[in-house]
PDB file of N, CA and C in Angstrom:
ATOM      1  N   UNK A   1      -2.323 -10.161  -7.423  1.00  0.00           N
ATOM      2  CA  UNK A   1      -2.314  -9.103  -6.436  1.00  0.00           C
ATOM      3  C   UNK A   1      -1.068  -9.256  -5.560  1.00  0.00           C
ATOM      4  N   UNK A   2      -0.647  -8.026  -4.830  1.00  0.00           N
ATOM      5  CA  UNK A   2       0.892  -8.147  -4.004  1.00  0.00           C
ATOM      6  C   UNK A   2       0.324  -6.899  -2.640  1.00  0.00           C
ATOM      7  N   UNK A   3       0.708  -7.221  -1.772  1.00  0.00           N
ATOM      8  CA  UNK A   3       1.124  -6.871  -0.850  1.00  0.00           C
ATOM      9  C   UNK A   3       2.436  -5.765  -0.856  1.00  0.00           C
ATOM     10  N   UNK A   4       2.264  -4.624  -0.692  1.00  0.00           N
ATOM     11  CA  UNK A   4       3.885  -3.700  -0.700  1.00  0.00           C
ATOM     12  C   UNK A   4       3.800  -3.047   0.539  1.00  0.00           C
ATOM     13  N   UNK A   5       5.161  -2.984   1.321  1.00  0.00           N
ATOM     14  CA  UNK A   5       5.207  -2.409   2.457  1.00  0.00           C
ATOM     15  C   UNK A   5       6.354  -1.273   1.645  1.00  0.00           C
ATOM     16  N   UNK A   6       5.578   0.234   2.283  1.00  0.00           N
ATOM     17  CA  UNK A   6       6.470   1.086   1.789  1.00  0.00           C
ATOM     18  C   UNK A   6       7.480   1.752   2.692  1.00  0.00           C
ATOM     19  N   UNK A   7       8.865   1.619   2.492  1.00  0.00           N
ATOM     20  CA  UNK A   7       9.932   1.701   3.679  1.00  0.00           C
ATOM     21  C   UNK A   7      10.858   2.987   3.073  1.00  0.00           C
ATOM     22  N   UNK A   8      10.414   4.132   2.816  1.00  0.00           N
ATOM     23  CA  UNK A   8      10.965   5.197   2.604  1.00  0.00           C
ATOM     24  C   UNK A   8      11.129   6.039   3.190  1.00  0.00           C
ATOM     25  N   UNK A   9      12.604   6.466   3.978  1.00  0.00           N
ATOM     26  CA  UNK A   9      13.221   7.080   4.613  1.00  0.00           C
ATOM     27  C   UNK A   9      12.863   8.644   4.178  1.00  0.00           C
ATOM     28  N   UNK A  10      11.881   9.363   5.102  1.00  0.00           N
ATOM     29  CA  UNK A  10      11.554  10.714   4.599  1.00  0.00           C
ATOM     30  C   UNK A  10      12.137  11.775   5.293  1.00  0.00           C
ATOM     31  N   UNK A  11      12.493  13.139   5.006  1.00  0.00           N
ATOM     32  CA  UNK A  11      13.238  14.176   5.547  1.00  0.00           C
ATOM     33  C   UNK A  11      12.185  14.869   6.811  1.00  0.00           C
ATOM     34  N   UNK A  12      10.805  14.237   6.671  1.00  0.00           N
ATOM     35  CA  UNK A  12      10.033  14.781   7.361  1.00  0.00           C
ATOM     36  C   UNK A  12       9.416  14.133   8.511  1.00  0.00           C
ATOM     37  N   UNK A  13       9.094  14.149  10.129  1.00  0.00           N
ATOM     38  CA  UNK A  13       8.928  13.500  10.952  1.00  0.00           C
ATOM     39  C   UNK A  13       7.379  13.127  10.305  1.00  0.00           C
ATOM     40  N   UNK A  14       6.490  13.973  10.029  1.00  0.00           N
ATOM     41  CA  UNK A  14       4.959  13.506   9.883  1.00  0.00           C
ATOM     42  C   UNK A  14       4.408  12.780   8.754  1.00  0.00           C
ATOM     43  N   UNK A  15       5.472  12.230   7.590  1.00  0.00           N
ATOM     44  CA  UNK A  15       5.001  11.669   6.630  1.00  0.00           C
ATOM     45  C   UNK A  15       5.018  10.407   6.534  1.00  0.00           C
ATOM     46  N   UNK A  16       4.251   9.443   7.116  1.00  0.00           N
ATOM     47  CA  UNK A  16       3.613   7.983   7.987  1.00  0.00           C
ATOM     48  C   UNK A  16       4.251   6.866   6.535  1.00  0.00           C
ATOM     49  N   UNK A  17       4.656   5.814   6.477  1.00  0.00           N
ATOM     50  CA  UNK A  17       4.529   4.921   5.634  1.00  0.00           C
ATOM     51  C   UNK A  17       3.313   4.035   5.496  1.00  0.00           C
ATOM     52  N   UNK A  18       3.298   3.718   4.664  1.00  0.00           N
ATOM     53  CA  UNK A  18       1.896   2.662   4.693  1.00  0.00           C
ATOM     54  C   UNK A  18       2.022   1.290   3.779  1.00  0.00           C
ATOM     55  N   UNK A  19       1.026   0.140   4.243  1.00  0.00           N
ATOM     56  CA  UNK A  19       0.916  -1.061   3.471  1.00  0.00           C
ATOM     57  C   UNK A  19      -0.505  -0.881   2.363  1.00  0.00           C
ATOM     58  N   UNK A  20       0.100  -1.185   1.051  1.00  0.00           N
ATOM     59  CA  UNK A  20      -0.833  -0.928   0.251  1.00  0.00           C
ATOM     60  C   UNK A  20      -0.909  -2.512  -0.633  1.00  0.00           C
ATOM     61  N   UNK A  21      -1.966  -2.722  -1.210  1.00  0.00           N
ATOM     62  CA  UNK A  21      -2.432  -3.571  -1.980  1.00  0.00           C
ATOM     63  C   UNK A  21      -2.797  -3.281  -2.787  1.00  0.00           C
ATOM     64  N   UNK A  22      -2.105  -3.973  -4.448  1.00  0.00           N
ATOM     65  CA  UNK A  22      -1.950  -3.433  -5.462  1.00  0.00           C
ATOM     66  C   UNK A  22      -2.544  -4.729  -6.282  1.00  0.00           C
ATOM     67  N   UNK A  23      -3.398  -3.880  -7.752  1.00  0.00           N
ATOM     68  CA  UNK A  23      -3.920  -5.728  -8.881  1.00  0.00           C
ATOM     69  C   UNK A  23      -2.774  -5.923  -9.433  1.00  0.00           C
ATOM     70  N   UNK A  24      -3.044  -6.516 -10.023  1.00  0.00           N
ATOM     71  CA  UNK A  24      -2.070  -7.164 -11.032  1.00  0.00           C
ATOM     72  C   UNK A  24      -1.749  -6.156 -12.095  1.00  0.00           C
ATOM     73  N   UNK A  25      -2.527  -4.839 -12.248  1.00  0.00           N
ATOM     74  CA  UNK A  25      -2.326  -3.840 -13.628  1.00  0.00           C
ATOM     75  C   UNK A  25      -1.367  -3.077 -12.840  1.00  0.00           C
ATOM     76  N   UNK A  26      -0.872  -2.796 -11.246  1.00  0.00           N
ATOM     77  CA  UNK A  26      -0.041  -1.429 -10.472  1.00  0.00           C
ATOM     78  C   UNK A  26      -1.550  -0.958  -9.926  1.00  0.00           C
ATOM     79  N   UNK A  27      -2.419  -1.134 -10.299  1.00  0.00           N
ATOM     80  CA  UNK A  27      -3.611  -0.016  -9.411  1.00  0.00           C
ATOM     81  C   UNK A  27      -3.499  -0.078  -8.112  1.00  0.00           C
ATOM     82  N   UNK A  28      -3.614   0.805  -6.807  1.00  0.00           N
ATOM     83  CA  UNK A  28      -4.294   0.430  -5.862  1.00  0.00           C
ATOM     84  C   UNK A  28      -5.512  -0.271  -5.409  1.00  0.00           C
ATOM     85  N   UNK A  29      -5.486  -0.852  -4.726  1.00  0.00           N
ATOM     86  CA  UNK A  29      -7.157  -1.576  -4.374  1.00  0.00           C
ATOM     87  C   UNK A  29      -7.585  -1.038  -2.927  1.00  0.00           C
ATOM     88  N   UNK A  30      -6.760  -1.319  -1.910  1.00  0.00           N
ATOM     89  CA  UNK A  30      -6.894  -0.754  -0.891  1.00  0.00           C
ATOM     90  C   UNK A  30      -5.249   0.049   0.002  1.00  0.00           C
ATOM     91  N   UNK A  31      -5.206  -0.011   1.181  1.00  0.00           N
ATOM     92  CA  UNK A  31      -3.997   0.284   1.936  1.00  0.00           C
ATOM     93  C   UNK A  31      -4.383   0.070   3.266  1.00  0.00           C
ATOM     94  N   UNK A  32      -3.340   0.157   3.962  1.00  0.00           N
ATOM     95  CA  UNK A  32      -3.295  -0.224   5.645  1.00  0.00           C
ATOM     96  C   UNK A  32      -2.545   1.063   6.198  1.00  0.00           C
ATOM     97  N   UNK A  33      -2.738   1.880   7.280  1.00  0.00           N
ATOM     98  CA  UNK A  33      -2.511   2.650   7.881  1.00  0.00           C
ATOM     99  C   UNK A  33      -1.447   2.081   8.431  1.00  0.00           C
ATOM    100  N   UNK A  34       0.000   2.592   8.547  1.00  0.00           N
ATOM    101  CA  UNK A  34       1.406   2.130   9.697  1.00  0.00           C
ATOM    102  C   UNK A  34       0.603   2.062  11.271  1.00  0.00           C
ATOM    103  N   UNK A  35       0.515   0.368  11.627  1.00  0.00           N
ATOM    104  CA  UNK A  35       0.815   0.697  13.315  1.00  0.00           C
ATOM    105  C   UNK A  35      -0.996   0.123  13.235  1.00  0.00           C
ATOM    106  N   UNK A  36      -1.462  -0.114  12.019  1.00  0.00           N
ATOM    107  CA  UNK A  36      -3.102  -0.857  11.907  1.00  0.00           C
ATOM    108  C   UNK A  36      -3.336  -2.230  11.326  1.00  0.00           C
ATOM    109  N   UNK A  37      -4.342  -3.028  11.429  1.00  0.00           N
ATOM    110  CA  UNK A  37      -4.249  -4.180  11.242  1.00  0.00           C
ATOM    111  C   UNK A  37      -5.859  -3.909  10.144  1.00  0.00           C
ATOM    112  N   UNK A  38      -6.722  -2.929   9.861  1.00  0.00           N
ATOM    113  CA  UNK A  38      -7.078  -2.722   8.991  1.00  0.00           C
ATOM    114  C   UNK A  38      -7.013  -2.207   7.744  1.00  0.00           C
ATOM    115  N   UNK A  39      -7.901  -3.192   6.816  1.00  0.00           N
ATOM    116  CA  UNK A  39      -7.754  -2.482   5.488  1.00  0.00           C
ATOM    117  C   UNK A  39      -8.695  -1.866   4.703  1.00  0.00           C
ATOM    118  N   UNK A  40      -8.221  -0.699   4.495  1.00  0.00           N
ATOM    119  CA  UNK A  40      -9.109   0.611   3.634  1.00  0.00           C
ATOM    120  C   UNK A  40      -9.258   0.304   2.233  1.00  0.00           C
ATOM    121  N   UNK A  41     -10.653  -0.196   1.702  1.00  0.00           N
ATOM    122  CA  UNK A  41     -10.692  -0.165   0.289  1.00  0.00           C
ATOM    123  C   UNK A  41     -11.140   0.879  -0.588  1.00  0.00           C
ATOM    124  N   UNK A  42     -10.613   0.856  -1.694  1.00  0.00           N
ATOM    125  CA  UNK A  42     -11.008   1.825  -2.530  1.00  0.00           C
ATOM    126  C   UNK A  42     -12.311   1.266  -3.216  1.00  0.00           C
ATOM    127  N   UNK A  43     -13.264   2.056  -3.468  1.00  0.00           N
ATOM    128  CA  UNK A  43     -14.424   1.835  -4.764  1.00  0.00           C
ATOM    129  C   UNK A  43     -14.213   1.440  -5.632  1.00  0.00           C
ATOM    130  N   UNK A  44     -13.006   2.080  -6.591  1.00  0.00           N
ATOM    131  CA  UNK A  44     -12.448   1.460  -7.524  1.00  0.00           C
ATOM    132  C   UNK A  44     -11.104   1.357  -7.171  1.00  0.00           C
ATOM    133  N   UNK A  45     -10.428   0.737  -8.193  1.00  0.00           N
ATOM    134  CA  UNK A  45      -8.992   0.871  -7.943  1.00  0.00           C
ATOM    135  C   UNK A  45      -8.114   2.356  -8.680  1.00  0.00           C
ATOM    136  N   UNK A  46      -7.480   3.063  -7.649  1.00  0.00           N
ATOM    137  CA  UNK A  46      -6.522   4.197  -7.963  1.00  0.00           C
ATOM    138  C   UNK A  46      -5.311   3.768  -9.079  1.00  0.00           C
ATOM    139  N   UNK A  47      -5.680   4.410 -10.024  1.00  0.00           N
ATOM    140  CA  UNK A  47      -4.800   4.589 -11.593  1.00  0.00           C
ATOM    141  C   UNK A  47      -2.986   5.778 -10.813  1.00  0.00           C
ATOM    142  N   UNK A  48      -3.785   6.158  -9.911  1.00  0.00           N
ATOM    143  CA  UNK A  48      -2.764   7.607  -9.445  1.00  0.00           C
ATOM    144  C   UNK A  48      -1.557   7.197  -8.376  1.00  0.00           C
ATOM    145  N   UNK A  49      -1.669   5.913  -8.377  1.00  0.00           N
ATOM    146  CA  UNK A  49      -0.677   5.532  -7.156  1.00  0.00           C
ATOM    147  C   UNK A  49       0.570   5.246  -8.098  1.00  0.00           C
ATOM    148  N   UNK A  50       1.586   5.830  -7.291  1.00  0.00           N
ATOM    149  CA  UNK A  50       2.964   5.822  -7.698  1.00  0.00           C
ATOM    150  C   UNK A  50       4.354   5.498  -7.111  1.00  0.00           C
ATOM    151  N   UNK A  51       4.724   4.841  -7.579  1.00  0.00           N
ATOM    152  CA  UNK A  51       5.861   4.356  -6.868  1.00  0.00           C
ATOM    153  C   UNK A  51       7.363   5.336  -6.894  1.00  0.00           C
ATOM    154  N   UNK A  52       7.306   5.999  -7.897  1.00  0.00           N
ATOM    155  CA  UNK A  52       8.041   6.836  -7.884  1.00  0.00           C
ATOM    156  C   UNK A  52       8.948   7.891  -7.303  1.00  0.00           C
ATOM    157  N   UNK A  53      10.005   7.781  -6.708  1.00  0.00           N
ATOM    158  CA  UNK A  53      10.685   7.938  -5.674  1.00  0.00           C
ATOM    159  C   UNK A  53      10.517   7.741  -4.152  1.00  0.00           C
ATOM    160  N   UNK A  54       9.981   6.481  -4.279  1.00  0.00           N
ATOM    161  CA  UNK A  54       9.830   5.938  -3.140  1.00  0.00           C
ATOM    162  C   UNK A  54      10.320   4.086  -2.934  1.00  0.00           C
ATOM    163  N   UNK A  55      10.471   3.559  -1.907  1.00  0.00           N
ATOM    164  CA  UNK A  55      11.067   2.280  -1.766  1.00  0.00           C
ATOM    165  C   UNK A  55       9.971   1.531  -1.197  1.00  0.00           C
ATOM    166  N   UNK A  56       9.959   0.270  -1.659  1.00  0.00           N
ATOM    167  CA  UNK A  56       8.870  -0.337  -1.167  1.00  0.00           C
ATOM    168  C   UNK A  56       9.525  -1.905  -0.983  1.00  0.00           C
ATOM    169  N   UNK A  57       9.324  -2.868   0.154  1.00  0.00           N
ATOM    170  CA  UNK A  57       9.215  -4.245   0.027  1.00  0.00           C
ATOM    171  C   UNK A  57       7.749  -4.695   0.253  1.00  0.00           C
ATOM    172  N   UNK A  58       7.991  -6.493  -1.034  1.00  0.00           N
ATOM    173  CA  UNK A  58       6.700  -6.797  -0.912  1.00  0.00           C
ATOM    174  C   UNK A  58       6.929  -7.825   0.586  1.00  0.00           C
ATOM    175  N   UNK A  59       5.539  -7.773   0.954  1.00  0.00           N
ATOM    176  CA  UNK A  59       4.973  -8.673   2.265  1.00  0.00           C
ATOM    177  C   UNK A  59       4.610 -10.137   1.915  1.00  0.00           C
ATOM    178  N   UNK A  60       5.123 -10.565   2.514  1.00  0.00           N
ATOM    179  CA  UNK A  60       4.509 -12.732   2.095  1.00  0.00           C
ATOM    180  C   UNK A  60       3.369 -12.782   3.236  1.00  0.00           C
ATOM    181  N   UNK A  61       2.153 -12.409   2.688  1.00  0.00           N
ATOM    182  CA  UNK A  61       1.405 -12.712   4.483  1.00  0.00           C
ATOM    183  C   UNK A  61       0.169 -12.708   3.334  1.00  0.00           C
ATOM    184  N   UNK A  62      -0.765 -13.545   3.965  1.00  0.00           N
ATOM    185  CA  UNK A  62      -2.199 -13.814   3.091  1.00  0.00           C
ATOM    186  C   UNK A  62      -2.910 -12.451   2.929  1.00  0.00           C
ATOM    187  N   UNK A  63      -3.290 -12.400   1.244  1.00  0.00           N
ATOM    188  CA  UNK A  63      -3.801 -11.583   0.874  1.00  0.00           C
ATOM    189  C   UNK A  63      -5.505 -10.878   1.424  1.00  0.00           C
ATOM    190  N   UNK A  64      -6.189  -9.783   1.897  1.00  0.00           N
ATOM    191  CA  UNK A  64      -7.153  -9.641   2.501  1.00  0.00           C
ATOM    192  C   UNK A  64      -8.478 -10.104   2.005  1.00  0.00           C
ATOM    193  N   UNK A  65      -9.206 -10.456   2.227  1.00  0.00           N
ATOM    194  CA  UNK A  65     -10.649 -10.609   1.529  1.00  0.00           C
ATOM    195  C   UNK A  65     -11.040  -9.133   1.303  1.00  0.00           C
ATOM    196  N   UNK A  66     -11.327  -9.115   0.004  1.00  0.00           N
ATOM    197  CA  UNK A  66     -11.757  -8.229  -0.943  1.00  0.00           C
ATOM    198  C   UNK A  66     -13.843  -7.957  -0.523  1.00  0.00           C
ATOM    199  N   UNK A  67     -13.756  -6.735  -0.713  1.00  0.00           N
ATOM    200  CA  UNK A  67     -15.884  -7.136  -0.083  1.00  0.00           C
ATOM    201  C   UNK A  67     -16.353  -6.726  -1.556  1.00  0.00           C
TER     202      UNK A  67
END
């Protein structure tokens, strides 16, 4: 699992970046809201998350407990 902070410079003031947590296949598992110290899990993990024209660094900070 990885930690990605997404740092993509957008043309638009309202489109927020976010910290997401990804398995080991690219799925999503959960994400973190910019400017929150919680994390939102998914039920399952999202097949639909894409990295694709967007920039991301990964985070070195302990991974969340999973429920």
């Amino acid at each position: 699992m990885k930690i990605l902070r997404e740092v993509t410079s957008w043309d638009m003031d309202f489109q927020p970046n976010h910290d997401y947590l990804l398995n080991d296949n690219g799925h999503m598992v959960a994400y973190r809201k910019m400017g929150t110290s919680e994390w939102l899990f998914r039920k399952t993990p999202s097949k639909l998350f894409s990295k694709a024209r967007r920039q991301f660094i990964q985070l070195k900070e302990p991974l969340p407990i999973i429920p």
